[in-house]
Protein backbone atom coordinates (compact mmCIF):
# COMPACT_ATOMS: atom_id res chain seq x y z
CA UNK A 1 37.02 -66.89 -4.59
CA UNK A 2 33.93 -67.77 -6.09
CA UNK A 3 32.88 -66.10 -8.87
CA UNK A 4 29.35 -65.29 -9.95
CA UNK A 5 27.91 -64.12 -13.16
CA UNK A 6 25.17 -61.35 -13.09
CA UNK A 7 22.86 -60.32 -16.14
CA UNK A 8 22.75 -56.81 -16.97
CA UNK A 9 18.63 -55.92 -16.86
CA UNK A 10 18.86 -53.31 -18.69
CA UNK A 11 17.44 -51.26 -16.19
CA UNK A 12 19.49 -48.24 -14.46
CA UNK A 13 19.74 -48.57 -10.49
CA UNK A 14 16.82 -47.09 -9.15
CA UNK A 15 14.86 -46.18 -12.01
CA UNK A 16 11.60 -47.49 -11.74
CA UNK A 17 10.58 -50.78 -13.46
CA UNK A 18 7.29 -50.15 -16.26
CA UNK A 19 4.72 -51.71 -14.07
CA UNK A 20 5.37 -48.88 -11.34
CA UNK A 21 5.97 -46.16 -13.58
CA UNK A 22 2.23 -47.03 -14.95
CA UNK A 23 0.72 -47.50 -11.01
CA UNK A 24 2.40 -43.78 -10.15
CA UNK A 25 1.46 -42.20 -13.52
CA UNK A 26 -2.34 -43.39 -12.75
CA UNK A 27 -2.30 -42.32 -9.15
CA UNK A 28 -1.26 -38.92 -10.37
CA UNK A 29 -3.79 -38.88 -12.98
CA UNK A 30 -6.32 -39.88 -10.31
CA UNK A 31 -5.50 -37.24 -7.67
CA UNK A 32 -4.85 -34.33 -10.76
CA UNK A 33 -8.77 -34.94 -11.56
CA UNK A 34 -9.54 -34.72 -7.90
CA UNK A 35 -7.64 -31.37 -7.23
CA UNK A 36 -8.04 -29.83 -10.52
CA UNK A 37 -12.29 -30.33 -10.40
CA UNK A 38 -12.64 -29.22 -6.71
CA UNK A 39 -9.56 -26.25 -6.73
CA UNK A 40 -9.16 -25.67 -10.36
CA UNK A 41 -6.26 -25.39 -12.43
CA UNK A 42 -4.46 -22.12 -10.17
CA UNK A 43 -5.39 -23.75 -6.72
CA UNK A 44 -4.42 -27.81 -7.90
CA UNK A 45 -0.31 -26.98 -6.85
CA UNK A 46 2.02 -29.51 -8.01
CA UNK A 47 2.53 -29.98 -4.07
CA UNK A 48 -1.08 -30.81 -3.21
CA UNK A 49 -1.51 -32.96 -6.24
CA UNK A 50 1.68 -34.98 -5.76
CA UNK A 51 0.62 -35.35 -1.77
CA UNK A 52 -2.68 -37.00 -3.24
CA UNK A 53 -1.24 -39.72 -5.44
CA UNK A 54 1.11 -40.00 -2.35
CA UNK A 55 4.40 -39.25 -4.29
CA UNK A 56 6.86 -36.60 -4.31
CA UNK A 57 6.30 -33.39 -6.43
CA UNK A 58 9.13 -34.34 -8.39
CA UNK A 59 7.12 -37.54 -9.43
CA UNK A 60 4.78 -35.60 -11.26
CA UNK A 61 7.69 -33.35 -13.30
CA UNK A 62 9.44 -37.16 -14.64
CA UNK A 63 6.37 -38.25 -15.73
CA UNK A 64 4.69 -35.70 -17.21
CA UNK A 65 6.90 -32.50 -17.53
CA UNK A 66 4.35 -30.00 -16.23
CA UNK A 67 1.31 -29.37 -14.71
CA UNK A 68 -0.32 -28.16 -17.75
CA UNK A 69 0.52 -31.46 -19.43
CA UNK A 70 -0.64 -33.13 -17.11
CA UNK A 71 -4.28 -31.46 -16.67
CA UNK A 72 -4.49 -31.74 -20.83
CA UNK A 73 -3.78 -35.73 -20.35
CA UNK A 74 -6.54 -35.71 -17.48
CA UNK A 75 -8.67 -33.68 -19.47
CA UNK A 76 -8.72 -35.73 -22.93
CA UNK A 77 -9.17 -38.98 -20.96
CA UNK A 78 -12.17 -37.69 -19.09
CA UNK A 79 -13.29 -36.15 -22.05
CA UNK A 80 -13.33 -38.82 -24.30
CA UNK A 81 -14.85 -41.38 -21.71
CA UNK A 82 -17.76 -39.12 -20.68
CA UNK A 83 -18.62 -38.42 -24.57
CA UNK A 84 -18.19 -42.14 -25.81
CA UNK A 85 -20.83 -42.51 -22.63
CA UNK A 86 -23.03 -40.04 -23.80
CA UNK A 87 -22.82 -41.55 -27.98
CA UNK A 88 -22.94 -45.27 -26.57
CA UNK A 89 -26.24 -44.22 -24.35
CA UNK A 90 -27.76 -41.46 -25.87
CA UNK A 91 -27.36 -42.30 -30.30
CA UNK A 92 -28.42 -45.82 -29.92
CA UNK A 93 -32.14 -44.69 -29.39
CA UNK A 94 -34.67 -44.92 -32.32
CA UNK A 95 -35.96 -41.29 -31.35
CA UNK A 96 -34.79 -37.79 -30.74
CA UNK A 97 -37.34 -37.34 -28.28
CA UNK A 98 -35.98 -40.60 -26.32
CA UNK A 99 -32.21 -39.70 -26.96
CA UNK A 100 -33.28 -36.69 -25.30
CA UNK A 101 -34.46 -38.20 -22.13
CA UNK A 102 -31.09 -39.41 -21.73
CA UNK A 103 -30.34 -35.51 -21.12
CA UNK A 104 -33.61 -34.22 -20.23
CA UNK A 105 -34.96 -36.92 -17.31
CA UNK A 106 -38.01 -36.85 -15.78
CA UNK A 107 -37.77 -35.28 -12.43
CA UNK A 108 -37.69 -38.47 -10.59
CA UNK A 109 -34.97 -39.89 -12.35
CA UNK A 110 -32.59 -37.17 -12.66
CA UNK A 111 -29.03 -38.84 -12.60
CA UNK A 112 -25.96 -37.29 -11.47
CA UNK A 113 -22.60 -38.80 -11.60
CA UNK A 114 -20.72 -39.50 -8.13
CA UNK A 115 -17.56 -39.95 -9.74
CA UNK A 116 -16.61 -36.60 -9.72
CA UNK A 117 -16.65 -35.97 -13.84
CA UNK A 118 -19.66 -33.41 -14.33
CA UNK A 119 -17.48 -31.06 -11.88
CA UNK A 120 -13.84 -31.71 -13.34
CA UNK A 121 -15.34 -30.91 -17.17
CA UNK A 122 -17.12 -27.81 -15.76
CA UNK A 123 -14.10 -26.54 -13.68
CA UNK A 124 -12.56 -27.54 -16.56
CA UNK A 125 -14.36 -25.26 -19.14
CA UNK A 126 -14.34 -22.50 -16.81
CA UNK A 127 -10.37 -22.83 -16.80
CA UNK A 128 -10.25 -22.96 -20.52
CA UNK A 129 -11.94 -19.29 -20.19
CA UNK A 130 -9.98 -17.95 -17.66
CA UNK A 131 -6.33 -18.84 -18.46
CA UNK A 132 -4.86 -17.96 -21.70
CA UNK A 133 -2.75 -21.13 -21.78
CA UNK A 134 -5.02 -23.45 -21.43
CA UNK A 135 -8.04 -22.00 -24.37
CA UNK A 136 -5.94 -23.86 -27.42
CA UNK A 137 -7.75 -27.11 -25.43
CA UNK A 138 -11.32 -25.53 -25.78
CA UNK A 139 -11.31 -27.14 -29.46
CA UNK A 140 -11.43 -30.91 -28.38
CA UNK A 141 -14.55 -29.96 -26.01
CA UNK A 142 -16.34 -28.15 -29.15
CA UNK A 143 -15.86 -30.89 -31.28
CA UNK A 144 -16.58 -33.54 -29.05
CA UNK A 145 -20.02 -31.68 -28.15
CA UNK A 146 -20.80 -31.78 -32.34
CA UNK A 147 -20.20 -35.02 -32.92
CA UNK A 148 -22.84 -35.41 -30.09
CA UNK A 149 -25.12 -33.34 -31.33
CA UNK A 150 -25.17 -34.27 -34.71
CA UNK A 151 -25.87 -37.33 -33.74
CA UNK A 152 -29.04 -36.19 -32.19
CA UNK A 153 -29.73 -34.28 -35.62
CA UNK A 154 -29.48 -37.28 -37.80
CA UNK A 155 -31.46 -39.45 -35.42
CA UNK A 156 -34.11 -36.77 -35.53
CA UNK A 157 -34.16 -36.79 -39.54
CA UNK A 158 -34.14 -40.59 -39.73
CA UNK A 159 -36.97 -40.96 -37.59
CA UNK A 160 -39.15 -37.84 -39.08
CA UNK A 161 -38.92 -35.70 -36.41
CA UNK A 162 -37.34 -33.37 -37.99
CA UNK A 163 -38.21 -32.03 -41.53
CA UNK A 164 -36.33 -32.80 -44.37
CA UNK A 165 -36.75 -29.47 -45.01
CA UNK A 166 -34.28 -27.82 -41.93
CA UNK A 167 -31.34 -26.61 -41.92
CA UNK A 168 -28.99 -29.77 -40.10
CA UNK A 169 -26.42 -26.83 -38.53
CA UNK A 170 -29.26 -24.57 -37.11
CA UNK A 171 -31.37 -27.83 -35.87
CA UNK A 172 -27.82 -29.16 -34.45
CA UNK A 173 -26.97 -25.55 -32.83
CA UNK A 174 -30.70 -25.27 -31.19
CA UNK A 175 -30.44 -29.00 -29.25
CA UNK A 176 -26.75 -27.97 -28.21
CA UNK A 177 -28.16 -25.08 -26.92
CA UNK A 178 -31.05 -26.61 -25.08
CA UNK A 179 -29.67 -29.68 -23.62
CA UNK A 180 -25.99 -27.86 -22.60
CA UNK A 181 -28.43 -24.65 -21.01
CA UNK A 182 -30.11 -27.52 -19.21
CA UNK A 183 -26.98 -29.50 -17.89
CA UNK A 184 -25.51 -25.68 -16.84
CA UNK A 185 -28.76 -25.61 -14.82
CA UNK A 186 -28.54 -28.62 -12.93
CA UNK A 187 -24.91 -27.65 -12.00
CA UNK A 188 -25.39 -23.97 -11.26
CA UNK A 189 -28.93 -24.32 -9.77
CA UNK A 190 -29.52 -28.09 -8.29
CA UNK A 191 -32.04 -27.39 -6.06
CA UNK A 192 -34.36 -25.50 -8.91
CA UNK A 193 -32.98 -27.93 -11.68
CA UNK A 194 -36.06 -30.53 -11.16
CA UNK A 195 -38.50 -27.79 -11.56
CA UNK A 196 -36.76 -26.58 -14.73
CA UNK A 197 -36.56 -29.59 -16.03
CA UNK A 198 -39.88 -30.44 -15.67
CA UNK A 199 -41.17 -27.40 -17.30
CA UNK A 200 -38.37 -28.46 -20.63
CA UNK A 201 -40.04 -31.69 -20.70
CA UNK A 202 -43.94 -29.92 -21.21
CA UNK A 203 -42.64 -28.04 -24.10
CA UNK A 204 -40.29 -30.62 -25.37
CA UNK A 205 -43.27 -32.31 -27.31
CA UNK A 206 -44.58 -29.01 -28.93
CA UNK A 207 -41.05 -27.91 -29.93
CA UNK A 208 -40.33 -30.90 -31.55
CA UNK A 209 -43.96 -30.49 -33.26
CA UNK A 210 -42.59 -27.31 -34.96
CA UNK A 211 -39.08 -28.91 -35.94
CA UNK A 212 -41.20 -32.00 -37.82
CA UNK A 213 -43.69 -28.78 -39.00
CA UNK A 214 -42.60 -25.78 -41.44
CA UNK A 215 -45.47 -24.42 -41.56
CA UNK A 216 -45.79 -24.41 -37.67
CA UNK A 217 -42.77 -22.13 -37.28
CA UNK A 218 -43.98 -19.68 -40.41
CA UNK A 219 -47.30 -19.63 -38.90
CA UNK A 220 -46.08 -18.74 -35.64
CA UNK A 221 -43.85 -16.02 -37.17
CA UNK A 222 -46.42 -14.48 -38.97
CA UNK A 223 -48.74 -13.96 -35.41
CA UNK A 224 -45.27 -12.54 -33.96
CA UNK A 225 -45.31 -9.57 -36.56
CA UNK A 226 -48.83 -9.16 -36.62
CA UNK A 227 -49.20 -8.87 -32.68
């Protein structure tokens, strides 16, 4: 008889080998941020999402648990690659007013992504409002959105756009406000967004004007209460 010697891999009989674990984690991850940004978080079953990455539902249980774990993984990663977009684009300009382009296009170049992000993050914050489970995630967006925005504020102050003189939260607060409205817009309202965001960019100059301008504001304040 002749005798052979095997090697043990270390490996269990049918388990999957790392490399393939990895390919079906990312096709998951891939079809979760399909499903989850067109259907939402209720209508993206573990069924339909496991059908999309072309595995069986119980794929998507061994590799991440549950369906809330895996939107939060699909939600940080698209999170965190749309804002490092935004900081690597948007903070390396001199200027708030041309940081703010990045936002705030002119009409003819308004960008949208194709890759299906702006609608995942929006479904995404609408889910974060509407099921209890899934607000302790709201945080990461928040503070992902300040560290934007702060940015803005400083490059404002460094170039003298701003006065020394303003308060960094309130000017901070104001451009989140703006440039998030804006975004909202173009999602909500695409075929009036180029309209409104041609009227933002008229005003943009004069509102900056009374940022870099104290006495702008207070004089403005003063004809409010007198009128």
């Amino acid at each position: 008889m002749n005798s052979r010697s095997f090697q043990h891999s270390g490996r269990r009989p049918g388990r999957p080998r790392a490399g393939e674990a990895d390919d079906v984690r990312g096709k998951l991850k891939e079809s979760a941020h399909r499903c989850f940004g067109v259907y939402g978080y209720e209508g993206a079953s573990v069924a339909r999402i496991a059908k999309g990455a072309g595995v069986a539902p119980t794929a998507l249980y061994h590799h991440f648990g549950t369906k809330e774990s895996l939107w939060e993984e699909t939600f940080l990663d698209s999170l965190n690659s749309a804002y490092s977009r935004i900081e690597e684009l948007m903070l390396s300009r001199s200027t708030l007013i041309d940081a703010l382009d990045y936002f705030l296009p002119q009409p003819s170049h308004v960008a949208v992504p194709t890759d299906g992000s702006r609608e995942f993050l929006i479904r995404c914050a609408a889910d974060m409002r509407a099921f209890p489970e899934l607000a302790k995630y709201r945080h990461h967006r928040s503070n992902a959105q300040l560290r934007v925005f702060r940015g803005l504020t400083d490059i404002g102050y460094r170039s003298g756009e701003i006065h020394p003189s303003r308060d960094p939260e309130s000017v901070t607060e104001l451009l989140r406000t703006i440039v998030m409205g804006v975004l909202w817009e173009r999602y909500t309202h695409p075929d009036q967004a180029t309209e409104r965001i041609a009227t933002i960019n008229n005003i943009l100059p004069e509102f900056l004007e009374v940022l870099a301008q104290p006495e702008r504001a207070t004089a403005v304040r003063r004809r409010r209460r007198a009128g």
